[in-house]
PDB file of N, CA and C in Angstrom:
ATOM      1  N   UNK A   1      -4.057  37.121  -9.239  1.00  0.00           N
ATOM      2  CA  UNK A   1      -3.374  35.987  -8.673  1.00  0.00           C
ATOM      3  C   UNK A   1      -3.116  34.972  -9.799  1.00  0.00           C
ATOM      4  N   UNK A   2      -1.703  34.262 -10.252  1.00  0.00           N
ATOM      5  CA  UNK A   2      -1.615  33.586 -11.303  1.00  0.00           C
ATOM      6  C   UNK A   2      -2.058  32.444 -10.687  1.00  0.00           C
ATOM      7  N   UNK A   3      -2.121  31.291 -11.425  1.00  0.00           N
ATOM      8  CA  UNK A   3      -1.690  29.859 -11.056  1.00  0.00           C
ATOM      9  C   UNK A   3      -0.621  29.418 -10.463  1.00  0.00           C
ATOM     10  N   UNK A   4       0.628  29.840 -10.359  1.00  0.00           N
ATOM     11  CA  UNK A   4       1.589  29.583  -9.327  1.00  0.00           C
ATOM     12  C   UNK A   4       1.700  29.921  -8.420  1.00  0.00           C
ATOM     13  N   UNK A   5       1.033  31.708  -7.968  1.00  0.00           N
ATOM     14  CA  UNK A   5       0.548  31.835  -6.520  1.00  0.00           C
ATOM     15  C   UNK A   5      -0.096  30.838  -5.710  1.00  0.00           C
ATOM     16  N   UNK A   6      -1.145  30.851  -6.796  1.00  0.00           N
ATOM     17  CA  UNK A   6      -2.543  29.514  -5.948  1.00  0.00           C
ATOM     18  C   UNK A   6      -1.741  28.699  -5.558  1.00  0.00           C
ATOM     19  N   UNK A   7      -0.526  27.450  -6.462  1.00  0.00           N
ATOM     20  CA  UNK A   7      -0.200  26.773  -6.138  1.00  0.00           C
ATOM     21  C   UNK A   7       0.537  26.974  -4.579  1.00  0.00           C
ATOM     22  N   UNK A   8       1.575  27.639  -4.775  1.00  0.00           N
ATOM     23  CA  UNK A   8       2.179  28.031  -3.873  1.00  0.00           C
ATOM     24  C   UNK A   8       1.258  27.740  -2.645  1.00  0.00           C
ATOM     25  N   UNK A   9       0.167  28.625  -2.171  1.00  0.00           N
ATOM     26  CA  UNK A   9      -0.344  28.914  -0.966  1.00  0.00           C
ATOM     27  C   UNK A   9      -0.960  27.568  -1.056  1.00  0.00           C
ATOM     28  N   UNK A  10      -1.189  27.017  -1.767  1.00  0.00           N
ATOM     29  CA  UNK A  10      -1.912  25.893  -1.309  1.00  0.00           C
ATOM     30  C   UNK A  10      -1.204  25.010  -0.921  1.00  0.00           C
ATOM     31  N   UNK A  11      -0.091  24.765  -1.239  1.00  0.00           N
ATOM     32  CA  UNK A  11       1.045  24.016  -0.568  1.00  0.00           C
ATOM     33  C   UNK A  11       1.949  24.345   0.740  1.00  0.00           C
ATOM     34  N   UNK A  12       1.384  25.773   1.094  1.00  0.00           N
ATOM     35  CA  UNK A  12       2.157  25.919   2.338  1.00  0.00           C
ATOM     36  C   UNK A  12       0.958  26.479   3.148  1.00  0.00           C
ATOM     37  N   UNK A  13      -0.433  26.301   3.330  1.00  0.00           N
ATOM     38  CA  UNK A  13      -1.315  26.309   3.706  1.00  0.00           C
ATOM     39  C   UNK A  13      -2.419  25.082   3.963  1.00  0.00           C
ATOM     40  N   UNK A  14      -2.768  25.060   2.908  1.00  0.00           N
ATOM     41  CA  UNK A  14      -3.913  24.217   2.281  1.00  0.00           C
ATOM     42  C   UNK A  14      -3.481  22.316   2.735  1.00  0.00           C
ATOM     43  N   UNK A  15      -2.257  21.923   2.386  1.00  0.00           N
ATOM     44  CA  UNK A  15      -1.491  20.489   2.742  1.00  0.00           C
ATOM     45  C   UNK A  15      -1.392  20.414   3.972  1.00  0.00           C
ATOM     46  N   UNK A  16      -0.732  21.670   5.107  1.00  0.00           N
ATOM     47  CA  UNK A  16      -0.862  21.052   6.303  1.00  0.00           C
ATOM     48  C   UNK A  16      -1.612  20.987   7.251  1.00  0.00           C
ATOM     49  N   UNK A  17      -3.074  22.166   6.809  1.00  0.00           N
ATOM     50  CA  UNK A  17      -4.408  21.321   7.356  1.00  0.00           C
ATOM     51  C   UNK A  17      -4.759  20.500   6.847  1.00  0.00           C
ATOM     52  N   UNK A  18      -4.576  19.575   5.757  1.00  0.00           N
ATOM     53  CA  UNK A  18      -4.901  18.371   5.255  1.00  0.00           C
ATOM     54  C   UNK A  18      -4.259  17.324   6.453  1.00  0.00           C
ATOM     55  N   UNK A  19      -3.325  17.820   6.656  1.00  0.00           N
ATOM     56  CA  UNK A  19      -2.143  16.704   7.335  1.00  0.00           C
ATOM     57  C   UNK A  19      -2.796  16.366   9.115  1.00  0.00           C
ATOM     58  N   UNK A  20      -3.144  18.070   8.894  1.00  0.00           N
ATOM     59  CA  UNK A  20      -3.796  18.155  10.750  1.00  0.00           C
ATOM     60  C   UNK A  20      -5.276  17.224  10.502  1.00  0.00           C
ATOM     61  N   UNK A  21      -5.748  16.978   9.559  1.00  0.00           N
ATOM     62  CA  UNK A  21      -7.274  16.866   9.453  1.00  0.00           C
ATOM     63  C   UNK A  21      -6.847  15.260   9.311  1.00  0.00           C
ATOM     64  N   UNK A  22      -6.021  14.639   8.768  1.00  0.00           N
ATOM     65  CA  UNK A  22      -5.662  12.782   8.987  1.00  0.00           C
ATOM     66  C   UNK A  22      -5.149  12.550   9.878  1.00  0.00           C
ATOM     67  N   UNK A  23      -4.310  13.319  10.440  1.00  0.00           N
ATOM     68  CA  UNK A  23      -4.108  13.236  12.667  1.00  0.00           C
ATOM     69  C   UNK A  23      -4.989  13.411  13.062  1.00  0.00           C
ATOM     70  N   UNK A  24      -5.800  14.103  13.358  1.00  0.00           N
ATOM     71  CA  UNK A  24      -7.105  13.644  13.815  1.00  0.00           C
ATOM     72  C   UNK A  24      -7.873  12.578  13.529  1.00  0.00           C
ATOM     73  N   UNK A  25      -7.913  12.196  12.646  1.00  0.00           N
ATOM     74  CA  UNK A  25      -8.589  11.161  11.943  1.00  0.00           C
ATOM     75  C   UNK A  25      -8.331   9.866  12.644  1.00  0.00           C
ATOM     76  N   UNK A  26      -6.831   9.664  12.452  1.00  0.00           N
ATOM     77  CA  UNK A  26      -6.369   8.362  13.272  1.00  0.00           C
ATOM     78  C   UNK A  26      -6.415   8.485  14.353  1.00  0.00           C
ATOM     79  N   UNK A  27      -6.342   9.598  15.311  1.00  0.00           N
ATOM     80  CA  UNK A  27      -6.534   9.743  16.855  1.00  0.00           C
ATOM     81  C   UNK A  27      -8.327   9.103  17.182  1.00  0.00           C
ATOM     82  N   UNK A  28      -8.798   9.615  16.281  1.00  0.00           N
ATOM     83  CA  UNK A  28     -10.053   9.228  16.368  1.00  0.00           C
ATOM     84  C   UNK A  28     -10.275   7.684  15.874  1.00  0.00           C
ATOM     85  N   UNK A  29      -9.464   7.086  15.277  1.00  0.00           N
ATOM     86  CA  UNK A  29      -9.717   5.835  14.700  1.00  0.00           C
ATOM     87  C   UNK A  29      -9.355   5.027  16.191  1.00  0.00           C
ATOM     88  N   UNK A  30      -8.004   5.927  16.506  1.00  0.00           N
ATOM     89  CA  UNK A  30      -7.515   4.801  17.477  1.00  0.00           C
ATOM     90  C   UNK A  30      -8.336   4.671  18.665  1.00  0.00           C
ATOM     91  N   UNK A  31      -9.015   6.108  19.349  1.00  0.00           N
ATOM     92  CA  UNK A  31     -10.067   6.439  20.233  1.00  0.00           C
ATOM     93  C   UNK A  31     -11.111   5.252  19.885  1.00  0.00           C
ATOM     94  N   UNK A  32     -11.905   5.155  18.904  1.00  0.00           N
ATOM     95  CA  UNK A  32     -13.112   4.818  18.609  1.00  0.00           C
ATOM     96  C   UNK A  32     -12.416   2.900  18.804  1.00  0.00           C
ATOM     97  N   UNK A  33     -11.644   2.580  18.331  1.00  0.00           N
ATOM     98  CA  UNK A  33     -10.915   0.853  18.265  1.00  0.00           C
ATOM     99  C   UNK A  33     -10.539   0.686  19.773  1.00  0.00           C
ATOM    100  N   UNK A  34     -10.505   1.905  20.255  1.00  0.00           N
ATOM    101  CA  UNK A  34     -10.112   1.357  22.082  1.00  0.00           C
ATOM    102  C   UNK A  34      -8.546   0.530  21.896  1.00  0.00           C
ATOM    103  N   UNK A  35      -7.506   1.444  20.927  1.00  0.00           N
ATOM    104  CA  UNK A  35      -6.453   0.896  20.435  1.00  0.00           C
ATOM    105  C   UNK A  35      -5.376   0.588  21.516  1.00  0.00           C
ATOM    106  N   UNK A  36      -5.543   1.570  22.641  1.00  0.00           N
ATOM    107  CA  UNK A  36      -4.511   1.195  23.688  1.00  0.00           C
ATOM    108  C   UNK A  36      -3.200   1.911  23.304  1.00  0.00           C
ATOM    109  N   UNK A  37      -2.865   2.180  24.215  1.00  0.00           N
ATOM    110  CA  UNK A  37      -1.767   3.135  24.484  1.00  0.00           C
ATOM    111  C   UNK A  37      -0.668   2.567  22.736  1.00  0.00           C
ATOM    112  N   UNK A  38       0.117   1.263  23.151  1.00  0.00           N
ATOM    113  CA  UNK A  38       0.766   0.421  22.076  1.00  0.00           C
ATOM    114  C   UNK A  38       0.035   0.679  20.739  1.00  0.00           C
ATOM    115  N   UNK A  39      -1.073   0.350  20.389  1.00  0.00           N
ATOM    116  CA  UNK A  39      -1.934   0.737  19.093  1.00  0.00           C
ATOM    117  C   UNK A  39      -1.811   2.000  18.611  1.00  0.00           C
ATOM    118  N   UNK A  40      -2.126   2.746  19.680  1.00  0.00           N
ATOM    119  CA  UNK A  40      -2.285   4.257  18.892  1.00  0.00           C
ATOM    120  C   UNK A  40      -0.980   4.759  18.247  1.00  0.00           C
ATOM    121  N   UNK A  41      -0.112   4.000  19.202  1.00  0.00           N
ATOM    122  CA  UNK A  41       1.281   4.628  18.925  1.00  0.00           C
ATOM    123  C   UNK A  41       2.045   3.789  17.226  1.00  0.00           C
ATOM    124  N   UNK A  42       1.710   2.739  17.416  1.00  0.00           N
ATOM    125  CA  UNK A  42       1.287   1.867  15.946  1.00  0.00           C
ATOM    126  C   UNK A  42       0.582   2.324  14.596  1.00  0.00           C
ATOM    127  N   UNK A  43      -0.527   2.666  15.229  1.00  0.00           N
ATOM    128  CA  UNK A  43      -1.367   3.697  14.011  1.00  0.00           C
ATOM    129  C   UNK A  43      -0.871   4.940  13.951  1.00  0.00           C
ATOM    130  N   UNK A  44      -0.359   5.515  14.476  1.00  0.00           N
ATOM    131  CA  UNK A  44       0.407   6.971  14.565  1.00  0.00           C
ATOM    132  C   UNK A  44       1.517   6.650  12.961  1.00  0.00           C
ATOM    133  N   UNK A  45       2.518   5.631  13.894  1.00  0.00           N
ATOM    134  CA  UNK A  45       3.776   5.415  13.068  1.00  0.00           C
ATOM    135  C   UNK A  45       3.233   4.964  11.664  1.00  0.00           C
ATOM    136  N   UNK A  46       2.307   3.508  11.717  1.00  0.00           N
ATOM    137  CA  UNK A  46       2.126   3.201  10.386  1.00  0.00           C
ATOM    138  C   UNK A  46       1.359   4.165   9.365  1.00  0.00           C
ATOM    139  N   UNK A  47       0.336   5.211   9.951  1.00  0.00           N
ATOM    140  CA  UNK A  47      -0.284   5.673   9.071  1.00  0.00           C
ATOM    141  C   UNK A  47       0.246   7.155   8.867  1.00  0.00           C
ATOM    142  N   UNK A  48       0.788   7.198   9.748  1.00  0.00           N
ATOM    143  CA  UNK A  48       1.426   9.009   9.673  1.00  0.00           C
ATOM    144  C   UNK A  48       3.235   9.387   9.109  1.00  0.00           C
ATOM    145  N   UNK A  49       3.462   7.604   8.086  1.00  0.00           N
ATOM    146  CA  UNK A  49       4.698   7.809   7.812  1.00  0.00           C
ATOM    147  C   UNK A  49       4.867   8.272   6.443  1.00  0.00           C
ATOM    148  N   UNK A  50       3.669   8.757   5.702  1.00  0.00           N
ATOM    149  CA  UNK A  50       3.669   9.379   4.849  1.00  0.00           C
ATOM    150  C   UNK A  50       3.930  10.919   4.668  1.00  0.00           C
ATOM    151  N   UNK A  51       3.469  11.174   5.763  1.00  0.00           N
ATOM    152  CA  UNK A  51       3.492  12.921   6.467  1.00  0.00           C
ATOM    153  C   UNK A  51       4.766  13.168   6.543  1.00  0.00           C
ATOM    154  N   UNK A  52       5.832  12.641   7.032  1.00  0.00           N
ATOM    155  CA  UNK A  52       7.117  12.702   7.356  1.00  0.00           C
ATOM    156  C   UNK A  52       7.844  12.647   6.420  1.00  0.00           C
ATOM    157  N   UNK A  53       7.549  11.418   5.093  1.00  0.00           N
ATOM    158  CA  UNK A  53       8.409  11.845   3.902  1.00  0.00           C
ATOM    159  C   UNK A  53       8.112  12.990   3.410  1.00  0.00           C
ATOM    160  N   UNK A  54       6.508  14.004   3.617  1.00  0.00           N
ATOM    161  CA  UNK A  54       6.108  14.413   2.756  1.00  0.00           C
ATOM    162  C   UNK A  54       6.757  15.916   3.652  1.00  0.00           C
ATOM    163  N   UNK A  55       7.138  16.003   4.270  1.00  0.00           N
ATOM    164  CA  UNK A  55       7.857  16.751   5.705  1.00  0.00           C
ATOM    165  C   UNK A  55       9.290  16.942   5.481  1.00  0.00           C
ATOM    166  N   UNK A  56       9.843  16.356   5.001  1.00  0.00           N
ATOM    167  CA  UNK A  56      11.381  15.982   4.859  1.00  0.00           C
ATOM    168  C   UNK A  56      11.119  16.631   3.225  1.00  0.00           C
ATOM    169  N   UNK A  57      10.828  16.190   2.908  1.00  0.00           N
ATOM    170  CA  UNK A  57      10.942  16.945   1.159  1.00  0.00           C
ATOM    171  C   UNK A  57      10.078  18.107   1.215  1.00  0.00           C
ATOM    172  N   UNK A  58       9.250  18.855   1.874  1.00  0.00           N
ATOM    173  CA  UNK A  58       9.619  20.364   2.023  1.00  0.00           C
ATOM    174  C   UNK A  58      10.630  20.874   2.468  1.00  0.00           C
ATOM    175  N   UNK A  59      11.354  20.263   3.680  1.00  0.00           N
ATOM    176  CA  UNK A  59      12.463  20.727   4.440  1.00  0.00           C
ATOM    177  C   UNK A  59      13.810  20.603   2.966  1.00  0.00           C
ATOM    178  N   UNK A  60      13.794  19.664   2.565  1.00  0.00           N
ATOM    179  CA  UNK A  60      15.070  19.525   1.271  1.00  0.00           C
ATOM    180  C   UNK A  60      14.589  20.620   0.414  1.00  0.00           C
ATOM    181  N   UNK A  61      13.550  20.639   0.053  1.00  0.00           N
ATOM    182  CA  UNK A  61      13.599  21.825  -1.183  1.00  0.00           C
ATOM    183  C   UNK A  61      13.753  23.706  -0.703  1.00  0.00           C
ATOM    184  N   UNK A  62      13.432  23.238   1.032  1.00  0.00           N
ATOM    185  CA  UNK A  62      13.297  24.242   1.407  1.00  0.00           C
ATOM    186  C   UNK A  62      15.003  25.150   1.453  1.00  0.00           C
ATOM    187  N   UNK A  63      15.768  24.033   1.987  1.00  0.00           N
ATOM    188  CA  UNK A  63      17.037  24.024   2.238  1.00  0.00           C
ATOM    189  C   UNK A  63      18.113  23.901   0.630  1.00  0.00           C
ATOM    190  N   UNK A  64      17.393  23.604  -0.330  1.00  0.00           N
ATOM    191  CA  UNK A  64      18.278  23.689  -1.431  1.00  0.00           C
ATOM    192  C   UNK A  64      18.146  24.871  -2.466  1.00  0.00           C
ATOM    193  N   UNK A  65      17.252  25.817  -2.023  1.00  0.00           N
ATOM    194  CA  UNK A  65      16.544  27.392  -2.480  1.00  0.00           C
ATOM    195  C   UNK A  65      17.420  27.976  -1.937  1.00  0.00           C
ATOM    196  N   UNK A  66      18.163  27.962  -0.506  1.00  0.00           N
ATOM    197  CA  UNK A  66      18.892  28.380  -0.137  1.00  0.00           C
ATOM    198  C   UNK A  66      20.196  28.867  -0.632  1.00  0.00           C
TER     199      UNK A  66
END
């Protein structure tokens, strides 16, 4: 297995249980703060808008291999 395999799988494996494992995280933040329907949906957007750029630029590189 070279180093660009590893990379590879770890980027299309390894990142989006990272991603599942900080959704949980904030579900649990918002659970544990008693954030309320409005909050959670707040902490969702503010903290999970990193996921989405990081979502959109697999989808672009995915789509420009093409």
């Amino acid at each position: 297995m070279t180093d660009e395999m590893l990379t590879e799988w770890g980027m299309k494996l390894l990142i989006p249980a990272f991603i599942c494992f900080l959704l949980f995280i904030i579900y649990d933040l918002a659970k544990e703060s008693k954030a309320g329907k409005l909050g959670t949906m707040g902490l969702f957007l503010a903290l999970g808008f990193g996921f989405l750029g990081y979502m959109i630029k697999v989808f672009l590189q995915w789509q420009m291999e093409k």
